[in-house]
Protein backbone atom coordinates (compact mmCIF):
# COMPACT_ATOMS: atom_id res chain seq x y z
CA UNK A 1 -47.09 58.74 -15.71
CA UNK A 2 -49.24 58.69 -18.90
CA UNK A 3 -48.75 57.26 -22.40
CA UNK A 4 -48.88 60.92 -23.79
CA UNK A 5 -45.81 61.76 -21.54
CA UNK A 6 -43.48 58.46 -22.17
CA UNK A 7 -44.02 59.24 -26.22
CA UNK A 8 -45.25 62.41 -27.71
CA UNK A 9 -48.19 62.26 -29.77
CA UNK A 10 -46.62 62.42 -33.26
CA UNK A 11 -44.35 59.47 -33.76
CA UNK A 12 -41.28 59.29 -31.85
CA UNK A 13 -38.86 57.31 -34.12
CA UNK A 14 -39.55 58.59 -37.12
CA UNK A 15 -38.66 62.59 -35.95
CA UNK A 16 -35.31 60.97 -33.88
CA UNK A 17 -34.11 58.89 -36.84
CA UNK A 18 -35.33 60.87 -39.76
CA UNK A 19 -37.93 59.27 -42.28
CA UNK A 20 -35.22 58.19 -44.67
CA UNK A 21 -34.06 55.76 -42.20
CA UNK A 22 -36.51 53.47 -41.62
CA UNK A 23 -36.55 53.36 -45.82
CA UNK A 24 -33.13 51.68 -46.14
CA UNK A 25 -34.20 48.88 -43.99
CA UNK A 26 -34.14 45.76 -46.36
CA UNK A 27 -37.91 43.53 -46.17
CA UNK A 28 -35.74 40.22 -45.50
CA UNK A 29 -36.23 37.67 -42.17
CA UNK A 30 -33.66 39.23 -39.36
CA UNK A 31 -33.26 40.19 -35.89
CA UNK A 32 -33.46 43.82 -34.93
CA UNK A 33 -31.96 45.52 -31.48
CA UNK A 34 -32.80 48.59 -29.47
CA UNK A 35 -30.35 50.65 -27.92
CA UNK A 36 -31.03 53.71 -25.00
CA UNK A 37 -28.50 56.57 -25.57
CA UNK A 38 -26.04 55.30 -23.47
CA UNK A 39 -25.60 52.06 -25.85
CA UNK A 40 -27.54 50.17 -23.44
CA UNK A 41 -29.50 47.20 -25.03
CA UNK A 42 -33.25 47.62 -24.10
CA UNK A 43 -34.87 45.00 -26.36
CA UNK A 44 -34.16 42.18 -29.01
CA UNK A 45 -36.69 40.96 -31.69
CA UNK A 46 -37.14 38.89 -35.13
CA UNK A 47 -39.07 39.39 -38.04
CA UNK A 48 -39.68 37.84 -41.35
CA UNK A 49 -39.91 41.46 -42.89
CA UNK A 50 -37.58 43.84 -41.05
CA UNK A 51 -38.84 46.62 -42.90
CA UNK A 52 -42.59 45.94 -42.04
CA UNK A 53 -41.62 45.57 -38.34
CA UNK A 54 -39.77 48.04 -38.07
CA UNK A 55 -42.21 50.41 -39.42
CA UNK A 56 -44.66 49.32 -36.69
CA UNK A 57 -42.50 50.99 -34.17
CA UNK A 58 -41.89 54.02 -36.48
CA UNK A 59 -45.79 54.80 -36.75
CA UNK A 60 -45.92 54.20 -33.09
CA UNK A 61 -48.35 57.01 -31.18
CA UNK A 62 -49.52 57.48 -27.33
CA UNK A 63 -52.45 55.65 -26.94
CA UNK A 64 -52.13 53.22 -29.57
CA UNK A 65 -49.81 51.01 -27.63
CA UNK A 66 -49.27 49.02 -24.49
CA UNK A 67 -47.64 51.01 -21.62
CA UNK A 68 -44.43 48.95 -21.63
CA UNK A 69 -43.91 49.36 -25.92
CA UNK A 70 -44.82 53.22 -24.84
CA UNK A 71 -41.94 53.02 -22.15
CA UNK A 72 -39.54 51.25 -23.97
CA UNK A 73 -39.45 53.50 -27.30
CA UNK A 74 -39.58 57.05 -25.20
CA UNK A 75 -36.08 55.16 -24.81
CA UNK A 76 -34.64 54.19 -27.75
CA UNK A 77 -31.80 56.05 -29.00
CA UNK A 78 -30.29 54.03 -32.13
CA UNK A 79 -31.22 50.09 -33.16
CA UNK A 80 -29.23 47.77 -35.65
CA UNK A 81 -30.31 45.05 -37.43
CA UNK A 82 -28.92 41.67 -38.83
CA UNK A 83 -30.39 39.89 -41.80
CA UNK A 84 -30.57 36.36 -41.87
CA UNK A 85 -31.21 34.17 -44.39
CA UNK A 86 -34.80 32.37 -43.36
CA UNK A 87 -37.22 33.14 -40.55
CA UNK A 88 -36.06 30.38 -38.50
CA UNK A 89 -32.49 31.41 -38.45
CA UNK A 90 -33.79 34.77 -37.45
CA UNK A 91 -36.18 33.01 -34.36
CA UNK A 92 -32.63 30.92 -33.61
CA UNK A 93 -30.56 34.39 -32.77
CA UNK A 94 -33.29 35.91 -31.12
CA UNK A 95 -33.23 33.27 -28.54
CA UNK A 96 -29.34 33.05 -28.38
CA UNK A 97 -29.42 36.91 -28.09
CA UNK A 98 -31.36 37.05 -25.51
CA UNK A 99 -30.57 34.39 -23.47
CA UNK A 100 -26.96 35.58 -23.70
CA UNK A 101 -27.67 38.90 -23.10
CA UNK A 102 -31.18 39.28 -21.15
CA UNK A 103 -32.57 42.51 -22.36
CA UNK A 104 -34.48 44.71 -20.13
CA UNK A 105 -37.92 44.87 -21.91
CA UNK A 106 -37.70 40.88 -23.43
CA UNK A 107 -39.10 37.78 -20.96
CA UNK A 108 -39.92 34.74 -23.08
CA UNK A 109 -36.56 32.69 -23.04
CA UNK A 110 -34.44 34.75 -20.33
CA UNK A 111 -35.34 31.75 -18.11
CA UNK A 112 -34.38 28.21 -19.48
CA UNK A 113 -34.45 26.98 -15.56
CA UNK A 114 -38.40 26.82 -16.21
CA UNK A 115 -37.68 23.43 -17.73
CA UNK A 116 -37.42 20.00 -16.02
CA UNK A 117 -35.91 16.74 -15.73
CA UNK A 118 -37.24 13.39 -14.52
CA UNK A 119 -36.00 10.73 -12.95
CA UNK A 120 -37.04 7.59 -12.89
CA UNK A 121 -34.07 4.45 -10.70
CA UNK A 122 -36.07 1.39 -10.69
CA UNK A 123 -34.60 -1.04 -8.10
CA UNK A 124 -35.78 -4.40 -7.01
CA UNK A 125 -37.49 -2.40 -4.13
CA UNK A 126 -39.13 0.23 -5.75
CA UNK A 127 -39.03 2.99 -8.01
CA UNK A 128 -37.62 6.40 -7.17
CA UNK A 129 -38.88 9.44 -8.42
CA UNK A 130 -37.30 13.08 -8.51
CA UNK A 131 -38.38 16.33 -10.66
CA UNK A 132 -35.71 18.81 -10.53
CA UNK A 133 -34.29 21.04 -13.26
CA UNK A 134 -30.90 20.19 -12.63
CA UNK A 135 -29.27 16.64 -13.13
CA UNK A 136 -28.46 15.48 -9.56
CA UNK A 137 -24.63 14.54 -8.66
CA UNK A 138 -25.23 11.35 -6.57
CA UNK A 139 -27.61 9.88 -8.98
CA UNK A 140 -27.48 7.32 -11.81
CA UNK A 141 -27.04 9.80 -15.41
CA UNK A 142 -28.77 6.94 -17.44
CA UNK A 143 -32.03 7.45 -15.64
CA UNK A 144 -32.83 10.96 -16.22
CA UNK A 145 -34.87 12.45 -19.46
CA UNK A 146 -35.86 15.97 -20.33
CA UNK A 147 -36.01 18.86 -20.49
CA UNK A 148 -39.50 18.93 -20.81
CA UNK A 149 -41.18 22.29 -20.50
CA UNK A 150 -43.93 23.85 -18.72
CA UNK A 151 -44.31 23.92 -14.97
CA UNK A 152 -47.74 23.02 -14.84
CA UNK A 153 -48.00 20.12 -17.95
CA UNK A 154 -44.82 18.08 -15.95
CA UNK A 155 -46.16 18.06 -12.78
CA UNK A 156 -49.81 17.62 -13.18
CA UNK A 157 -49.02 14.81 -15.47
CA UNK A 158 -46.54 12.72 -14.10
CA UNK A 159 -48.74 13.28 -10.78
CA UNK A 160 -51.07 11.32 -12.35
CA UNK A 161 -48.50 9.07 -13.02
CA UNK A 162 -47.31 8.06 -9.49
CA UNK A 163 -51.17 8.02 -8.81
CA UNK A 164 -52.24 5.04 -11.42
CA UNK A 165 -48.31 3.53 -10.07
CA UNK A 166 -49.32 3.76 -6.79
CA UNK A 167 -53.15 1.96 -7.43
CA UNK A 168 -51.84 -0.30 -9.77
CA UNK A 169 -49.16 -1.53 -7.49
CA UNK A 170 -51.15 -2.19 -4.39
CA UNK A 171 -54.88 -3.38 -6.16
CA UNK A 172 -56.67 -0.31 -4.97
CA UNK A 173 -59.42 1.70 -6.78
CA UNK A 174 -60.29 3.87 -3.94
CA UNK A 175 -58.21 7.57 -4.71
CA UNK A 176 -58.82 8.09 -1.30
CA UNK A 177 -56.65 5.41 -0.40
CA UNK A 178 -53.13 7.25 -1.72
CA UNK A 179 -50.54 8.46 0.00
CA UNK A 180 -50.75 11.83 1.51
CA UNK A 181 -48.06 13.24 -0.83
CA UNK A 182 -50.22 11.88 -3.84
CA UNK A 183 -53.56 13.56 -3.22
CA UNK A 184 -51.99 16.75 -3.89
CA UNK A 185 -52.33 19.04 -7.28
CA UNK A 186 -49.15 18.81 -8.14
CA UNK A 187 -46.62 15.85 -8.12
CA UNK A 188 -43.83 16.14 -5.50
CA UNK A 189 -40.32 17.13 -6.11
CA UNK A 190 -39.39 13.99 -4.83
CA UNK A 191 -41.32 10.47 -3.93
CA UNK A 192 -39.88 6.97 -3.13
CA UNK A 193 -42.68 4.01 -4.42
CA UNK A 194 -42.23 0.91 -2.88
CA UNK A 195 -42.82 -2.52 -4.45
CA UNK A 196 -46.07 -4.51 -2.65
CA UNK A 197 -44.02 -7.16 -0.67
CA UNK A 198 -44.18 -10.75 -2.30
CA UNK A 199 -46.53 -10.26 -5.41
CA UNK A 200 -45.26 -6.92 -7.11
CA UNK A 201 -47.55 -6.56 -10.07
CA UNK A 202 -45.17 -3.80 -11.72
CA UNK A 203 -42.00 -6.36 -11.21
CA UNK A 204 -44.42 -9.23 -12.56
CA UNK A 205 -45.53 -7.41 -15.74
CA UNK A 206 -41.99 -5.17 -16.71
CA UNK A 207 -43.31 -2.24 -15.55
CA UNK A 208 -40.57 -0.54 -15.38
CA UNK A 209 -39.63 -1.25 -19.07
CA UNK A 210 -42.93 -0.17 -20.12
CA UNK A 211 -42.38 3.03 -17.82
CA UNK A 212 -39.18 4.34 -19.92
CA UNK A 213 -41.02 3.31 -22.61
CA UNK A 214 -43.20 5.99 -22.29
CA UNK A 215 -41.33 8.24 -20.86
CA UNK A 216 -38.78 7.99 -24.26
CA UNK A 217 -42.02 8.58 -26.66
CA UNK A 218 -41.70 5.57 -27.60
CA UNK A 219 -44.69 3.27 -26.35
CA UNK A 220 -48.20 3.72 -24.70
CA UNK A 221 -48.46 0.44 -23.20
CA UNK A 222 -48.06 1.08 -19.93
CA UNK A 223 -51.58 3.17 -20.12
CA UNK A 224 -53.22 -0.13 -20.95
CA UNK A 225 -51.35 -2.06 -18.72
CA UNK A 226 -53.02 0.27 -15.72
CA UNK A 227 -56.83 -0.21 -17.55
CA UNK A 228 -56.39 -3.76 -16.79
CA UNK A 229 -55.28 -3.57 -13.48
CA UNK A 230 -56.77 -1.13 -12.03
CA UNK A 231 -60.28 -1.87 -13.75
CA UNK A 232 -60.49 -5.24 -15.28
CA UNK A 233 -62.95 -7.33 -13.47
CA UNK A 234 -63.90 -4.71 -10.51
CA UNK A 235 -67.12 -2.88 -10.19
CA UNK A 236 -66.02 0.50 -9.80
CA UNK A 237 -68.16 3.35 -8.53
CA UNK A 238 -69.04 6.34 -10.92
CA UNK A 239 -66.32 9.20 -9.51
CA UNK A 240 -63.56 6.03 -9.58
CA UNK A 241 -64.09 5.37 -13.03
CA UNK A 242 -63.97 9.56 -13.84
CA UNK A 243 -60.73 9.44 -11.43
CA UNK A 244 -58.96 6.63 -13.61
CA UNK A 245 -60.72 8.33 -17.09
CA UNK A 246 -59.54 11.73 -16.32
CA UNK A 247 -55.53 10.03 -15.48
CA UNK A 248 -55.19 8.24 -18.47
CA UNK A 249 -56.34 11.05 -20.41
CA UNK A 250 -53.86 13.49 -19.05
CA UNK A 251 -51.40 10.76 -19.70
CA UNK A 252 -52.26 10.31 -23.23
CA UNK A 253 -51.75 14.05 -24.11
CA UNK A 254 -48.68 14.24 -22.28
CA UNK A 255 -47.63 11.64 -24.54
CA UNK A 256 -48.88 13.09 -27.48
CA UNK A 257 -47.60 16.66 -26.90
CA UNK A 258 -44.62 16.76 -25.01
CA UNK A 259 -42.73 12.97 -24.63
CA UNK A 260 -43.47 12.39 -28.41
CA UNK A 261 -41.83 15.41 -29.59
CA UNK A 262 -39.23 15.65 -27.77
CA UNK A 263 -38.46 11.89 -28.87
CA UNK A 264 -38.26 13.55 -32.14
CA UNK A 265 -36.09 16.99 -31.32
CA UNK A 266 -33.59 14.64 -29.07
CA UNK A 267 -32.68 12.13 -32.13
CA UNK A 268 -29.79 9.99 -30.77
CA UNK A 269 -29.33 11.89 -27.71
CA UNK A 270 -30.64 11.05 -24.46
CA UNK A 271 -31.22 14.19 -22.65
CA UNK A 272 -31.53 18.08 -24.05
CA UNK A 273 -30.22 20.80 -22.47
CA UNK A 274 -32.46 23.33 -21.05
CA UNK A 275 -30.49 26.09 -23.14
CA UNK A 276 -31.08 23.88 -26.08
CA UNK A 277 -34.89 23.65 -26.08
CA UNK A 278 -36.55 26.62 -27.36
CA UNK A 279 -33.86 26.29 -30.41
CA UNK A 280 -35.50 22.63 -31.12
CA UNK A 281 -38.73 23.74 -30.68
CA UNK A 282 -38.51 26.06 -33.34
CA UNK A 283 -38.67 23.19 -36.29
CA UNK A 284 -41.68 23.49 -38.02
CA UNK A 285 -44.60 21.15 -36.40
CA UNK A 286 -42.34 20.41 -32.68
């Protein structure tokens, strides 16, 4: 089916509603619904000028919009709005609104399960690792942290994290030399690091203090901590120094971009709730 038949070529909301309508709409910060005829809710959105975005539906013609916007007003039957008082308390509703109520024709922020947690249960053995985005029953509370989003950012980094762990931990510089697990893309769901036998180097330098360090926001040590290690005092081939460059790297802006600013958004708390993140995120600079 073509544009021109989901929406006629004049516009569509402006002949259903009348022209008068759309000129009662205040130009305030607000969230703004769609409704099909049978009072079913098709989309939610915000604006900081209800007016203005609203009329950018009203002026709506075949052609000049995607197919789904075409689709979705050759629907719409009525639409409310509710003022708010500030463009963040508008962005706050939208994503209660639709989380609650998972409209048809929105996707950002109908899935908060897109967002993990990370465990990290240092014993006197070794340090146990799970990704999950659920808190597991049978584990120790105190050593989760999250949510952090992004499917791609949490695993690649922290993959990078059991990698350095791993080389670190048992005086290798050799990639090559990980465990099968380890070589992939992304980090497993799940991965059990055991101590070196005798001479731990993470039990001899507080490793795993300087892990939640990091892992709170709170400290970059441990990155230098793996320089020395790792590098200090070895003659390392050309595509083992790019190997340990590219790590620490992906570490640092990790750090930077998600650990640090979620240090900030969780204040006193330990953990946010995946239905609480995109609500934090909305402060200005997170």
């Amino acid at each position: 089916m073509s544009q021109i038949q989901l929406i006629p070529p004049q516009p569509l909301l402006e002949e259903r509603l009348g022209k008068d309508f759309f000129d009662e709409i205040p130009q305030k910060p607000g969230v703004y619904r769609f409704y099909d005829a049978r009072g079913r809710l098709l989309y939610v959105g915000k604006a900081k000028n209800l007016r203005r975005r609203l009329f950018s539906y009203k002026r709506a013609k075949a052609g000049k919009v995607s197919r789904k916007v075409s689709e979705m007003i050759g629907q719409i039957a009525s639409f409310e709005i509710v003022e708010t008082g500030t463009e963040r308390d508008a962005q706050l509703l939208e994503n209660r609104m639709i989380r609650g109520e998972r409209p048809p024709y929105n996707h950002a922020n109908k899935q908060p399960e897109t967002y993990y947690f990370v465990y990290l249960y240092p014993s006197y053995e070794g340090l146990e690792f799970r990704l999950a985005m659920r808190i597991h029953e049978e584990t120790d509370e105190a050593c989760w942290h999250g949510c952090f989003k992004g499917h791609a950012p949490v695993r690649q980094s922290l993959g990078c994290l059991l990698r350095l762990l791993w080389m670190a931990e048992y005086d290798t510089q050799n990639p090559m030399y990980l465990p099968v697990q380890l070589t992939r893309n992304l980090t497993p769901m799940r991965f059990r690091l055991p101590w070196h036998k005798g001479d731990s180097a993470a039990r001899q330098n507080s490793v795993p203090e300087m892990l939640e360090s990091w892992i709170k926001g709170e400290s970059c040590e441990i990155l230098d901590w793996f320089v020395v290690q790792i590098e200090c005092g070895k003659r390392l081939m050309p595509f083992q120094v790019l190997h340990l460059e590219y790590h620490l790297e992906c570490l640092k802006r990790f750090y930077d971009h998600k650990l640090v600013p979620h240090r900030d958004m969780r204040g006193d708390k330990r953990l946010i709730e995946q239905d609480e993140m995109d609500d934090l995120r909305i402060a200005p600079g997170v």
